[in-house]
PDB file of N, CA and C in Angstrom:
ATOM      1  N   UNK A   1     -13.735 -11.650 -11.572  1.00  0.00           N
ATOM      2  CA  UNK A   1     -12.828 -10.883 -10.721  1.00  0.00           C
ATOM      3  C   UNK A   1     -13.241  -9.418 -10.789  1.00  0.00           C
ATOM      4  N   UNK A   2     -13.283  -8.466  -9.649  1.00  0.00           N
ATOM      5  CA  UNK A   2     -14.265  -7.527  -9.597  1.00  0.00           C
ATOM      6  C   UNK A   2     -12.488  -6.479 -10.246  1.00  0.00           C
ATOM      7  N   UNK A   3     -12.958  -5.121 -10.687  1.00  0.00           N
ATOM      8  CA  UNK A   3     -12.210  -4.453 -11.576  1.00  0.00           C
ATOM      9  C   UNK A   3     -11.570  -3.052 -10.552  1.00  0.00           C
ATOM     10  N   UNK A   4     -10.071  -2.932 -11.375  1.00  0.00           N
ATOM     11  CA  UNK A   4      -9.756  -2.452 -10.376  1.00  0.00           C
ATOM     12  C   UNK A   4     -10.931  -0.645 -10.071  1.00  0.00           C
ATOM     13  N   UNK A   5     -10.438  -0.380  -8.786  1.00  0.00           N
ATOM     14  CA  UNK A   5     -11.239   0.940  -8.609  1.00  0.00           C
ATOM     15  C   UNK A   5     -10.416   1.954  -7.949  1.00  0.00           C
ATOM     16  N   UNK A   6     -10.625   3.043  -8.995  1.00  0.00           N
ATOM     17  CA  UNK A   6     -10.051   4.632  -7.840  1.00  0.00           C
ATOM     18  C   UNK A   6     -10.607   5.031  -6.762  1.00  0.00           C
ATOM     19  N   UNK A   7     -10.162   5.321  -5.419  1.00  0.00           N
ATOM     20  CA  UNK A   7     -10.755   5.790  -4.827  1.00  0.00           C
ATOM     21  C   UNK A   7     -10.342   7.135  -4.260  1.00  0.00           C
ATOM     22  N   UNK A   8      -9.031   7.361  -4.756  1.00  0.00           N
ATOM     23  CA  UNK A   8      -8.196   8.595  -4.569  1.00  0.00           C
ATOM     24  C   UNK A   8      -7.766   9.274  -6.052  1.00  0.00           C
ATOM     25  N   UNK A   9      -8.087  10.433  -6.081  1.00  0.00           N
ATOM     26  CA  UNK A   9      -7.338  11.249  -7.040  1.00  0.00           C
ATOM     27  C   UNK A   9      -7.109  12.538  -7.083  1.00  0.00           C
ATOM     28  N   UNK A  10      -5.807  13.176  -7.085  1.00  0.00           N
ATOM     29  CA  UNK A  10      -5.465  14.975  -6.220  1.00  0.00           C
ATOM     30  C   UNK A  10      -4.296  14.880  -7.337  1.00  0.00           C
ATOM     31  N   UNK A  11      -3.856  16.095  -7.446  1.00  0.00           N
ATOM     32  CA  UNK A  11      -2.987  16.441  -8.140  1.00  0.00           C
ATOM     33  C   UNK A  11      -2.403  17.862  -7.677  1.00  0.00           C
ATOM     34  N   UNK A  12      -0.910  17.590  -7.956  1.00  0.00           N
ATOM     35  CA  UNK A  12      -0.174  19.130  -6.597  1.00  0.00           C
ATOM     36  C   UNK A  12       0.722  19.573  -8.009  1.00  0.00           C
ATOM     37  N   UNK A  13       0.531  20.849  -8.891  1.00  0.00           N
ATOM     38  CA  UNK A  13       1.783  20.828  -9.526  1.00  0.00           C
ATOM     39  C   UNK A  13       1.909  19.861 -10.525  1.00  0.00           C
ATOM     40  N   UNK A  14       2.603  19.893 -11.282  1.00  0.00           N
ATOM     41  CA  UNK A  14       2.843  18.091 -12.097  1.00  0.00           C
ATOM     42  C   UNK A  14       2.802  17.015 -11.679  1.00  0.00           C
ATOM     43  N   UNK A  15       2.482  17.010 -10.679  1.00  0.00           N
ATOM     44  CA  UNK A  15       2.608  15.523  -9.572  1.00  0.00           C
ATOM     45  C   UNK A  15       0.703  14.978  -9.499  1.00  0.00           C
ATOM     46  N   UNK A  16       0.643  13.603 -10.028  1.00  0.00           N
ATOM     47  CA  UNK A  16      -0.781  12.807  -9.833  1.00  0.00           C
ATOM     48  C   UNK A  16       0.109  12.178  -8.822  1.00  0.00           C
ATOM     49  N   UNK A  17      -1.060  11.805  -7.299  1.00  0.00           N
ATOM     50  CA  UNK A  17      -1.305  10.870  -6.933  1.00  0.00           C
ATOM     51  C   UNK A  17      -3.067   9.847  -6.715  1.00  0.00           C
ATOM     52  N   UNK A  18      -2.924   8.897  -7.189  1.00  0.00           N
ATOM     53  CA  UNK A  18      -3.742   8.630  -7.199  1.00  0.00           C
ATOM     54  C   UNK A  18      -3.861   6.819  -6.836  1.00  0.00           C
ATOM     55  N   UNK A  19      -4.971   6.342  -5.287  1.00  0.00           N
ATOM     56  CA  UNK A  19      -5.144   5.189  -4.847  1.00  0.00           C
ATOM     57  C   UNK A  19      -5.905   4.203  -5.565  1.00  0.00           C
ATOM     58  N   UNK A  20      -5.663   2.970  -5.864  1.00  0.00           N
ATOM     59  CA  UNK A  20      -6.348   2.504  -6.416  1.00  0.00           C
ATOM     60  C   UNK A  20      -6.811   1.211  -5.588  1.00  0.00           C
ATOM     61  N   UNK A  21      -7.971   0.545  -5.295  1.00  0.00           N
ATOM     62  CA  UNK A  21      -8.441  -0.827  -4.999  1.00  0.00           C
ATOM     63  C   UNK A  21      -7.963  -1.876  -6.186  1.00  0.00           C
ATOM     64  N   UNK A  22      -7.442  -3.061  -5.625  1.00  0.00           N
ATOM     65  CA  UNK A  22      -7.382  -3.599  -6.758  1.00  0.00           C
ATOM     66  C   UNK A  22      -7.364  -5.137  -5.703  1.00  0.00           C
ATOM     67  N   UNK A  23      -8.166  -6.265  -6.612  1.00  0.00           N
ATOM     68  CA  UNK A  23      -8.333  -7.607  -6.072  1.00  0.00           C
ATOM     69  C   UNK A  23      -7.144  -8.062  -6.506  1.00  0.00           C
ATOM     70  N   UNK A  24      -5.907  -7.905  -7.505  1.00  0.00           N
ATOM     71  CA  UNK A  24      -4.876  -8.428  -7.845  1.00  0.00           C
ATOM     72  C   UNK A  24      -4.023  -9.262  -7.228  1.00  0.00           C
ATOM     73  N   UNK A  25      -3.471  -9.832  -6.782  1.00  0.00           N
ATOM     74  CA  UNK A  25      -2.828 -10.314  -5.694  1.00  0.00           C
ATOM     75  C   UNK A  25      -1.082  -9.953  -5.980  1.00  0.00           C
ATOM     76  N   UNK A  26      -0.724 -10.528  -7.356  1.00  0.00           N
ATOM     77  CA  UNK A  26       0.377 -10.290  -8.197  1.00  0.00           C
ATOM     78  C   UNK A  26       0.829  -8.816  -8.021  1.00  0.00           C
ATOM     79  N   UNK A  27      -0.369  -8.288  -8.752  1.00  0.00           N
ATOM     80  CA  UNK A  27       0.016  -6.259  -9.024  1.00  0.00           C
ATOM     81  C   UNK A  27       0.154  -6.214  -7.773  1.00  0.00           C
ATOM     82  N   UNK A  28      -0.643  -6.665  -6.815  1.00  0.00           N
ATOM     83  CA  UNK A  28      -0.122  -5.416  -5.265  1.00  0.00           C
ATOM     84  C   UNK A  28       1.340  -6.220  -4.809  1.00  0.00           C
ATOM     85  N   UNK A  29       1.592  -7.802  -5.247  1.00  0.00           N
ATOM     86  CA  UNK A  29       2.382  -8.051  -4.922  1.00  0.00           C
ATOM     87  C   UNK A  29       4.138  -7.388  -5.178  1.00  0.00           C
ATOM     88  N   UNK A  30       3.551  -7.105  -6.703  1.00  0.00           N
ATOM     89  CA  UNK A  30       4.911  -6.390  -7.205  1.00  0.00           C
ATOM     90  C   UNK A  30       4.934  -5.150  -6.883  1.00  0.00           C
ATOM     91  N   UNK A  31       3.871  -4.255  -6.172  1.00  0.00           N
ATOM     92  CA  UNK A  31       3.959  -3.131  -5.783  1.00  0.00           C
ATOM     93  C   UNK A  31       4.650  -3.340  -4.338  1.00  0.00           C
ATOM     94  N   UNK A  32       4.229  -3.954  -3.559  1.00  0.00           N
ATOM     95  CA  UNK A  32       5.121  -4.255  -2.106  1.00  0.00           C
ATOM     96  C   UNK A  32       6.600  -4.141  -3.154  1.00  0.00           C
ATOM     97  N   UNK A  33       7.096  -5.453  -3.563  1.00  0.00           N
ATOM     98  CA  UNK A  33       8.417  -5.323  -3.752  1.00  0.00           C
ATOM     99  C   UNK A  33       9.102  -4.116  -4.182  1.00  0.00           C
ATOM    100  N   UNK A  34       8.475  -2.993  -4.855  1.00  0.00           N
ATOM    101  CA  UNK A  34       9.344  -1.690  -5.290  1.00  0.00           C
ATOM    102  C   UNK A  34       9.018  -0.682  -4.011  1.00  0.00           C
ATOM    103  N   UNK A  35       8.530  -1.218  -2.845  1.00  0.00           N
ATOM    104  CA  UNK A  35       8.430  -0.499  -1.976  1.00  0.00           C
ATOM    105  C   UNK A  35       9.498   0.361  -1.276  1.00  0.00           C
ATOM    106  N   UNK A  36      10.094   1.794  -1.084  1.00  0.00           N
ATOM    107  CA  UNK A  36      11.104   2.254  -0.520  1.00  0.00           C
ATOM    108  C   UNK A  36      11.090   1.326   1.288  1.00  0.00           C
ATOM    109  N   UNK A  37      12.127   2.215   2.120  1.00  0.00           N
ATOM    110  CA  UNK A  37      12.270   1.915   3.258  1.00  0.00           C
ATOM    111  C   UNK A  37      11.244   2.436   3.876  1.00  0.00           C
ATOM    112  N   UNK A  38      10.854   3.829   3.655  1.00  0.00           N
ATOM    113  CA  UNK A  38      10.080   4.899   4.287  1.00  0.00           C
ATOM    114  C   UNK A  38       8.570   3.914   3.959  1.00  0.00           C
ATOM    115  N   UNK A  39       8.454   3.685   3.216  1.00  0.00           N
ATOM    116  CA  UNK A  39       6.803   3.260   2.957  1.00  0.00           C
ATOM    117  C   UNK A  39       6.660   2.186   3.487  1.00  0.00           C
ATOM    118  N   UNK A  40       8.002   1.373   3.354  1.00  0.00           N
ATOM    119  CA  UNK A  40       7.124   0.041   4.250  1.00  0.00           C
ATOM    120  C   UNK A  40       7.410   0.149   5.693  1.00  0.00           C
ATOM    121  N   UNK A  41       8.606   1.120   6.161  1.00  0.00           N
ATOM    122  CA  UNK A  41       8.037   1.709   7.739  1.00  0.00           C
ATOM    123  C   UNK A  41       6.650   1.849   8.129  1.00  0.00           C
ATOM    124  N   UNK A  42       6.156   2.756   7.062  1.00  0.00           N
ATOM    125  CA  UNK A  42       5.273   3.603   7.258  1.00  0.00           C
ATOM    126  C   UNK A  42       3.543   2.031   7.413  1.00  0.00           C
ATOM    127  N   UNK A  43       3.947   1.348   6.509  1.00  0.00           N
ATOM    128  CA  UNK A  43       2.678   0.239   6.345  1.00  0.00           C
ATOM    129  C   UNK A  43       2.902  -0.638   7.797  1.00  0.00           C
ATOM    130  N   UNK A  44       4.291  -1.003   8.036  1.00  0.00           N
ATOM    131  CA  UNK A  44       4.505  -1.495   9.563  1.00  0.00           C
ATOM    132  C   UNK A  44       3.531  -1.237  10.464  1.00  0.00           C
ATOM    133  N   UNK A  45       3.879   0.205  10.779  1.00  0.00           N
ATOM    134  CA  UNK A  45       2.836   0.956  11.368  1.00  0.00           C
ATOM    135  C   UNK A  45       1.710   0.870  11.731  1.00  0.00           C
ATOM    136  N   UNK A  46       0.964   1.044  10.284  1.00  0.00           N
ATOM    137  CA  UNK A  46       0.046   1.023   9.963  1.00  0.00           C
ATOM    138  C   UNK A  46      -0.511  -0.379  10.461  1.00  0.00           C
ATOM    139  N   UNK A  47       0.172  -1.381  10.286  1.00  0.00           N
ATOM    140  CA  UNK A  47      -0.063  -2.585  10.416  1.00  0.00           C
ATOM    141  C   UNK A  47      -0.099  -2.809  12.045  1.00  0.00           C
ATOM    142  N   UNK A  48       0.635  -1.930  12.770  1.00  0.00           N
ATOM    143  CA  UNK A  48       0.836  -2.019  13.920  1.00  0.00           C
ATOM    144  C   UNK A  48       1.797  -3.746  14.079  1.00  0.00           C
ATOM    145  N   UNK A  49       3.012  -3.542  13.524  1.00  0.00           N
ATOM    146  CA  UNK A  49       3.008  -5.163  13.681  1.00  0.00           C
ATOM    147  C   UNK A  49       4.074  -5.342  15.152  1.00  0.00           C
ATOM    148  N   UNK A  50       4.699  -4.035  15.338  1.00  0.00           N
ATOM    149  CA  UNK A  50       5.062  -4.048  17.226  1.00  0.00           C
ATOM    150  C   UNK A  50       4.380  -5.258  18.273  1.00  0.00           C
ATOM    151  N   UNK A  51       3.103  -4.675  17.941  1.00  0.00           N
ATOM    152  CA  UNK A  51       2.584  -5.320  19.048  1.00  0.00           C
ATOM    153  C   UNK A  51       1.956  -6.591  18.296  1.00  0.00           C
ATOM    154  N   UNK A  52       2.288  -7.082  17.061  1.00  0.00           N
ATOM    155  CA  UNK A  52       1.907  -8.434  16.639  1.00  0.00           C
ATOM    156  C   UNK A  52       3.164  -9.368  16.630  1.00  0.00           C
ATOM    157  N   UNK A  53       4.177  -9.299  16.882  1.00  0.00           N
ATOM    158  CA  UNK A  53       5.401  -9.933  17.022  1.00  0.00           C
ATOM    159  C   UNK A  53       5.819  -9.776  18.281  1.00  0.00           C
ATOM    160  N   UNK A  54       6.891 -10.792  18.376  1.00  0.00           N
ATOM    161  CA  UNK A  54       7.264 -11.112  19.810  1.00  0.00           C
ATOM    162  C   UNK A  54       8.524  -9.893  19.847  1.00  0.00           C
ATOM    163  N   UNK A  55       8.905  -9.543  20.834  1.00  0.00           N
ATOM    164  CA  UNK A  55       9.779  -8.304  21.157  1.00  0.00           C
ATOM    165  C   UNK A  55      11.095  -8.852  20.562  1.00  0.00           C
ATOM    166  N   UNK A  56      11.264  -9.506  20.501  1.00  0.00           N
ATOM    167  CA  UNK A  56      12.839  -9.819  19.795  1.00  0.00           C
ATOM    168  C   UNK A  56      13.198  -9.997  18.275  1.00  0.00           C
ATOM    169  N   UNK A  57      11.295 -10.073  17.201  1.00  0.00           N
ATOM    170  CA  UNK A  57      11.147 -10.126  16.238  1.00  0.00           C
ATOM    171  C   UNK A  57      11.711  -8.234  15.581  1.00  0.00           C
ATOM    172  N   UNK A  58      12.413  -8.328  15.059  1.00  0.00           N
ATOM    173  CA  UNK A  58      12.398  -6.538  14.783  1.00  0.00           C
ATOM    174  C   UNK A  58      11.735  -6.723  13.354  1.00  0.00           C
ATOM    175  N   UNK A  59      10.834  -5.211  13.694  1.00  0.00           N
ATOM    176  CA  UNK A  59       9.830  -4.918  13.006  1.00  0.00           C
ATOM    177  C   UNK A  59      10.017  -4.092  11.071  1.00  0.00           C
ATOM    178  N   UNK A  60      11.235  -4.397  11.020  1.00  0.00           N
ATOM    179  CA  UNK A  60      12.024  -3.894  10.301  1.00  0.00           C
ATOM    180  C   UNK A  60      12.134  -5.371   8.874  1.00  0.00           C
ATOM    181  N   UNK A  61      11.190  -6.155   9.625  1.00  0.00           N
ATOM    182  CA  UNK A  61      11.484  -7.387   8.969  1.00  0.00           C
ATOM    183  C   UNK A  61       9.585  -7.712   7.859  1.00  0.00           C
ATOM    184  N   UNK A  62       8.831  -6.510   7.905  1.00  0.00           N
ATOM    185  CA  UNK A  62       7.772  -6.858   7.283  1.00  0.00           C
ATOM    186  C   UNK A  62       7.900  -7.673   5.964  1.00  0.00           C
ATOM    187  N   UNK A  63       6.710  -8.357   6.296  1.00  0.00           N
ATOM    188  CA  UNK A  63       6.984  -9.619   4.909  1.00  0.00           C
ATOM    189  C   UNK A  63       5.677  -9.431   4.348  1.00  0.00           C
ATOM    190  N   UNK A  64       5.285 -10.248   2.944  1.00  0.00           N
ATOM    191  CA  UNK A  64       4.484  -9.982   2.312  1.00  0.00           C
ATOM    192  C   UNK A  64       2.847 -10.288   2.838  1.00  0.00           C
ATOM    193  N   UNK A  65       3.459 -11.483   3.405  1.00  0.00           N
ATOM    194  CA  UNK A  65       2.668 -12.193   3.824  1.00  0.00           C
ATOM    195  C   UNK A  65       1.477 -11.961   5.238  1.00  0.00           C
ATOM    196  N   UNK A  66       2.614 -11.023   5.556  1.00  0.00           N
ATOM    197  CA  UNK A  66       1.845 -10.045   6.451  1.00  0.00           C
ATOM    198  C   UNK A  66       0.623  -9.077   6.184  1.00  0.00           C
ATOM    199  N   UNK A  67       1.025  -8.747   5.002  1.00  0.00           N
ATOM    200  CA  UNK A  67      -0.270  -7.949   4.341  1.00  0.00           C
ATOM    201  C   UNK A  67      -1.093  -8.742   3.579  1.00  0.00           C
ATOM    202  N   UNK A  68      -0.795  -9.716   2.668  1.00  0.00           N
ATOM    203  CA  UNK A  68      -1.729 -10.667   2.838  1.00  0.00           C
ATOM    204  C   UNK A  68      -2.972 -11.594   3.830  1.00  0.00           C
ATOM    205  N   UNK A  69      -2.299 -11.497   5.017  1.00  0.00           N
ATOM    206  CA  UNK A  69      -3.274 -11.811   5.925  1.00  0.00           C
ATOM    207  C   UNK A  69      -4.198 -10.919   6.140  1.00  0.00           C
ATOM    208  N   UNK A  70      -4.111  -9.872   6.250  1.00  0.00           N
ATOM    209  CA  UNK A  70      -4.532  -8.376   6.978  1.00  0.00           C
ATOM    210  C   UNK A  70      -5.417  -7.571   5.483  1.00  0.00           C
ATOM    211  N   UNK A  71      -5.256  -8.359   4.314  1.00  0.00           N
ATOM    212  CA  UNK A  71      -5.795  -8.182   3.204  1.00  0.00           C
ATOM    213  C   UNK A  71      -7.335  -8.538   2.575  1.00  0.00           C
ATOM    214  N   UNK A  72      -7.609 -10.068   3.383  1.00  0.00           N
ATOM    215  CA  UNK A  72      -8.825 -10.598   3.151  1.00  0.00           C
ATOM    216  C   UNK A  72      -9.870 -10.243   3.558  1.00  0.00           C
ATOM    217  N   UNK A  73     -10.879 -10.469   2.796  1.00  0.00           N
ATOM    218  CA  UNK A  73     -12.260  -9.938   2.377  1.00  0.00           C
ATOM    219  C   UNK A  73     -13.068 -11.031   3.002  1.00  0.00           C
ATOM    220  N   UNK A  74     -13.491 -11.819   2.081  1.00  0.00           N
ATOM    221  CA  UNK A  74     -14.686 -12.857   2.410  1.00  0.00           C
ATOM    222  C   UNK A  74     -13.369 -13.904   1.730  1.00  0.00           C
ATOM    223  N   UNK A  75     -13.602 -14.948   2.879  1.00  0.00           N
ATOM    224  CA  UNK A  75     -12.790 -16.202   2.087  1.00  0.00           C
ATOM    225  C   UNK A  75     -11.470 -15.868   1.910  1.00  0.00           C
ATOM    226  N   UNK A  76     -11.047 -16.319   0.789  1.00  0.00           N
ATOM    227  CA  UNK A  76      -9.851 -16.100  -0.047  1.00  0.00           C
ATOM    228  C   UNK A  76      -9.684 -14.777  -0.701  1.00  0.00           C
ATOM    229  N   UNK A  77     -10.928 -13.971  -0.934  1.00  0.00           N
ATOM    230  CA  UNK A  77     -10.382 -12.877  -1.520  1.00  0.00           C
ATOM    231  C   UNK A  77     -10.072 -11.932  -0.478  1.00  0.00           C
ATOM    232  N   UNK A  78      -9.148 -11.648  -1.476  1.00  0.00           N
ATOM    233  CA  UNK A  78      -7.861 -10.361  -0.919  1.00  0.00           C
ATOM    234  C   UNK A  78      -8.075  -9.034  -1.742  1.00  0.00           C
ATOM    235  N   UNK A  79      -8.461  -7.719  -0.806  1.00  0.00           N
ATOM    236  CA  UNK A  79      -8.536  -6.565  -1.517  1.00  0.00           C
ATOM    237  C   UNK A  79      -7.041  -5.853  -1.135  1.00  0.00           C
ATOM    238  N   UNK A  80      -6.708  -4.833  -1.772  1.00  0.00           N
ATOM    239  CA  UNK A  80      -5.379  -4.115  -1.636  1.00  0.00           C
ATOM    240  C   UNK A  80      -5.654  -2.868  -1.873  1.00  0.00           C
ATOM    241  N   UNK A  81      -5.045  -1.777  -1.333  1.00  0.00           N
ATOM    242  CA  UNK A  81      -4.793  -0.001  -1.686  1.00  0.00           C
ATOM    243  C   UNK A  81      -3.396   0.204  -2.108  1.00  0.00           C
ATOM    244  N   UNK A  82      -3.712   1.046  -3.820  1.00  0.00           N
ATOM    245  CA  UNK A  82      -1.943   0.658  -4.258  1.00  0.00           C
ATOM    246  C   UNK A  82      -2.073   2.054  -4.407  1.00  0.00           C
ATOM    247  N   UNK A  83      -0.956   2.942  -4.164  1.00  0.00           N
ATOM    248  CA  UNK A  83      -0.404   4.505  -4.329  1.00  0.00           C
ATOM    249  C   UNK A  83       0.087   4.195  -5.496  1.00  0.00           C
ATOM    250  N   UNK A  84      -0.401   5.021  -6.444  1.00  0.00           N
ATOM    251  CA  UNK A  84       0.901   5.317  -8.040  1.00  0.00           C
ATOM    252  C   UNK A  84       1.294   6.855  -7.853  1.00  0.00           C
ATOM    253  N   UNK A  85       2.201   7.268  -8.120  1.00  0.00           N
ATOM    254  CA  UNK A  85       2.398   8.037  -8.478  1.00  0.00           C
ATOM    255  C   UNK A  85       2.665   8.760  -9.690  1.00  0.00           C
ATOM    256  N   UNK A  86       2.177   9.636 -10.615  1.00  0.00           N
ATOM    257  CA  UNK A  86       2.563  10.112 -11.812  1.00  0.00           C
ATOM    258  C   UNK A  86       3.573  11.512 -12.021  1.00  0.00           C
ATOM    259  N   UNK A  87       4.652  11.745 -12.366  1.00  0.00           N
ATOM    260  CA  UNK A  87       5.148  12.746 -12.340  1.00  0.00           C
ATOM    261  C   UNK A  87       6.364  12.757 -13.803  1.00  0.00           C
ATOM    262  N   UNK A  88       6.164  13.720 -14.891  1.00  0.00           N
ATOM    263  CA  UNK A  88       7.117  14.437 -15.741  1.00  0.00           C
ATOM    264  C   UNK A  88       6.672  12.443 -16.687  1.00  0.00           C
ATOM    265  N   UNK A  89       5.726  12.036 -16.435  1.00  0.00           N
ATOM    266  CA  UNK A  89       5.135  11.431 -17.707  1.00  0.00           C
ATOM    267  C   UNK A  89       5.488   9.946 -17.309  1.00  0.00           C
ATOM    268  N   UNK A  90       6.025   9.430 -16.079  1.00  0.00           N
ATOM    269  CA  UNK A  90       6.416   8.354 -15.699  1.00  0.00           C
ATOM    270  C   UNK A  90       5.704   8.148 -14.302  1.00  0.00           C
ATOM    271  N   UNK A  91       5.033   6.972 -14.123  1.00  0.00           N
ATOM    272  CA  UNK A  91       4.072   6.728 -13.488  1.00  0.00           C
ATOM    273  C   UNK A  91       5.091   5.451 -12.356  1.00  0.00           C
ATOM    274  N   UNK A  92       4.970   5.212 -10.906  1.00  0.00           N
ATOM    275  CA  UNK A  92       5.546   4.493 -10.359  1.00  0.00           C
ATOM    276  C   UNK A  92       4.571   4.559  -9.464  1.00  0.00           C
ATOM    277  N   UNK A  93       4.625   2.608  -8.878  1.00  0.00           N
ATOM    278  CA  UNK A  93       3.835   2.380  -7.720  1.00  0.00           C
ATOM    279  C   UNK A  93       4.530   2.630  -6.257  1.00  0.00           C
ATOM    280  N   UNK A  94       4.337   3.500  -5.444  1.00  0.00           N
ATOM    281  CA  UNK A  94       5.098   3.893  -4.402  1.00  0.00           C
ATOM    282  C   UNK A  94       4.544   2.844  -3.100  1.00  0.00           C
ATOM    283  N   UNK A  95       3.244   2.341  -3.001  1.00  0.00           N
ATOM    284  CA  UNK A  95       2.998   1.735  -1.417  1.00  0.00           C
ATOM    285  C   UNK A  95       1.897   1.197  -2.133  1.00  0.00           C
ATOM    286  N   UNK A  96       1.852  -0.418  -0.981  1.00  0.00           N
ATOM    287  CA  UNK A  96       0.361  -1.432  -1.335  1.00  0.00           C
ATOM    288  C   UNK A  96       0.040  -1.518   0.535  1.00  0.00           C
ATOM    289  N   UNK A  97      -1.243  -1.587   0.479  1.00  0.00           N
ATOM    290  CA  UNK A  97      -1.930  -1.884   1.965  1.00  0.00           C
ATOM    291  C   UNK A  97      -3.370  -2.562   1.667  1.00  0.00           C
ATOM    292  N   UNK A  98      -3.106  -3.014   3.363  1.00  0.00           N
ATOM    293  CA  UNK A  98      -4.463  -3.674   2.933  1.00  0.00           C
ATOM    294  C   UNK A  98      -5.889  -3.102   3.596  1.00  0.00           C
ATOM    295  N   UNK A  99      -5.744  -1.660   3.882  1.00  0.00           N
ATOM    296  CA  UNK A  99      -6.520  -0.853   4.466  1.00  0.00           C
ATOM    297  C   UNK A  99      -6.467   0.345   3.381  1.00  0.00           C
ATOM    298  N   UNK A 100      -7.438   0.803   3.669  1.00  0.00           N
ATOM    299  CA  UNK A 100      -8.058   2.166   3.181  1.00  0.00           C
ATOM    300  C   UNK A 100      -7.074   3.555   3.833  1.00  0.00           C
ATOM    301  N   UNK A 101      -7.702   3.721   5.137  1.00  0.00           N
ATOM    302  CA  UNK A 101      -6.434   4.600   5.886  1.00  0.00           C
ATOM    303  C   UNK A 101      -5.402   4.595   5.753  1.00  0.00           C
ATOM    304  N   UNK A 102      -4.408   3.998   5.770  1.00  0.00           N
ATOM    305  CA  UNK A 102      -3.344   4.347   5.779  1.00  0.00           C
ATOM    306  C   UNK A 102      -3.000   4.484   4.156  1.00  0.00           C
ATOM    307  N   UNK A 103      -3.698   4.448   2.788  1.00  0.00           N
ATOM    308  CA  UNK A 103      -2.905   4.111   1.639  1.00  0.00           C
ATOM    309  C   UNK A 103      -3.821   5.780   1.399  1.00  0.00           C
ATOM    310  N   UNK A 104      -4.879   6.306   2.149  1.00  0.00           N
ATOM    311  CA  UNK A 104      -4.805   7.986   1.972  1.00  0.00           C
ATOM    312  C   UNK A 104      -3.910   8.466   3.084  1.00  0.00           C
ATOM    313  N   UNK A 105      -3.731   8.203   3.825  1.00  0.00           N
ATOM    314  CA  UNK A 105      -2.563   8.919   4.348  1.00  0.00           C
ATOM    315  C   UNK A 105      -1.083   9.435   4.138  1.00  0.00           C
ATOM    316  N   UNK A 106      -1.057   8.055   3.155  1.00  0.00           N
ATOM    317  CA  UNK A 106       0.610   7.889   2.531  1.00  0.00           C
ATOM    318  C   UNK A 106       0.009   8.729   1.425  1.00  0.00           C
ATOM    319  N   UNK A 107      -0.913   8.358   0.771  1.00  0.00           N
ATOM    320  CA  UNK A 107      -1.126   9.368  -0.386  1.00  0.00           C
ATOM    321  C   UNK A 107      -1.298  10.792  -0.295  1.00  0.00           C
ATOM    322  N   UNK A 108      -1.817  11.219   0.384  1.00  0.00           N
ATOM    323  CA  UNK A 108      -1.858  12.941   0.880  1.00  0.00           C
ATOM    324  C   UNK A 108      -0.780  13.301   1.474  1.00  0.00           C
ATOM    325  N   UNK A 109       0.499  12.703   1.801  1.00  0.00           N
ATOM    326  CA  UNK A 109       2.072  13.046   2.862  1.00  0.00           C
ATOM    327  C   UNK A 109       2.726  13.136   1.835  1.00  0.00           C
ATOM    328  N   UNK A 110       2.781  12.002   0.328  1.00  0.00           N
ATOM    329  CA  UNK A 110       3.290  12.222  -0.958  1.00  0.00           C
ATOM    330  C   UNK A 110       2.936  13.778  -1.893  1.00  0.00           C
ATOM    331  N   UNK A 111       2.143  14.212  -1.154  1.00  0.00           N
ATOM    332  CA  UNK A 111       1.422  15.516  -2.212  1.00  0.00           C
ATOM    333  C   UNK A 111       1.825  16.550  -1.153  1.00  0.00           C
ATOM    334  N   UNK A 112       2.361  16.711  -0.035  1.00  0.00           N
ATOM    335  CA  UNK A 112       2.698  17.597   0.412  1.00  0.00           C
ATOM    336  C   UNK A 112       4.144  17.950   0.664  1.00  0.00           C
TER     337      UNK A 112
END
C-alpha cells in the first residue's frame, strides 16, 4: 500500500494547514464524516454533483459513496486529498476529496 504523501504545507500565524494524499479508504472515510456543512457544500461543488443528479435529487444530500467513485485510480484503488488542520496544539481533519484542486483550494480559503 503506497504511503501517505504531503502535497500541501503553509502556515498563517499559529494555524498549519496542511494536504495530504492518502490511499486509505477508512482515514478519508472518517475524515468525510467530521466534515462541517460548509466543506461538504464546498466538495458538492467541486464534485459538480448538480448536474450529476436528477433535478429533484437535492444536492445537499452528498454521500460517501459519491467520492468514492470519483476517487479511483487504476482498478480498485482509490486515492484521496485530506485537509488537517493544526492550531493551539490540536490537529483536526477539516475536508476529504478525491481531486487535487479543490482540497488546495479549501486549503488556501482555510488560511485566509
Amino acid at each position: 500500500m503506497p504511503q501517505q504523501t504531503v502535497f500541501f504545507d503553509q502556515r498563517k500565524g499559529a494555524k498549519r494547514v496542511q494536504v495530504f494524499k492518502s490511499y486509505d479508504a477508512n482515514f478519508a472515510r472518517s475524515c468525510f464524516d467530521e466534515m462541517d456543512e460548509s466543506a461538504l457544500a464546498f466538495l458538492s461543488r467541486s464534485l459538480d454533483l448538480e448536474s450529476n443528479y436528477e433535478m429533484n435529487k437535492a444536492v445537499d444530500k452528498l454521500e460517501w459513496e459519491d467520492v468514492e467513485e470519483e476517487a479511483r485510480e487504476d482498478g480498485n484503488m482509490m486515492s484521496f486529498f485530506i485537509v488537517v488542520e493544526e492550531s493551539e496544539g490540536r490537529s483536526r481533519s477539516l475536508y476529504v476529496s478525491p481531486d487535487w484542486p479543490s482540497a488546495e483550494e479549501f486549503a488556501k480559503a482555510i488560511l485566509n
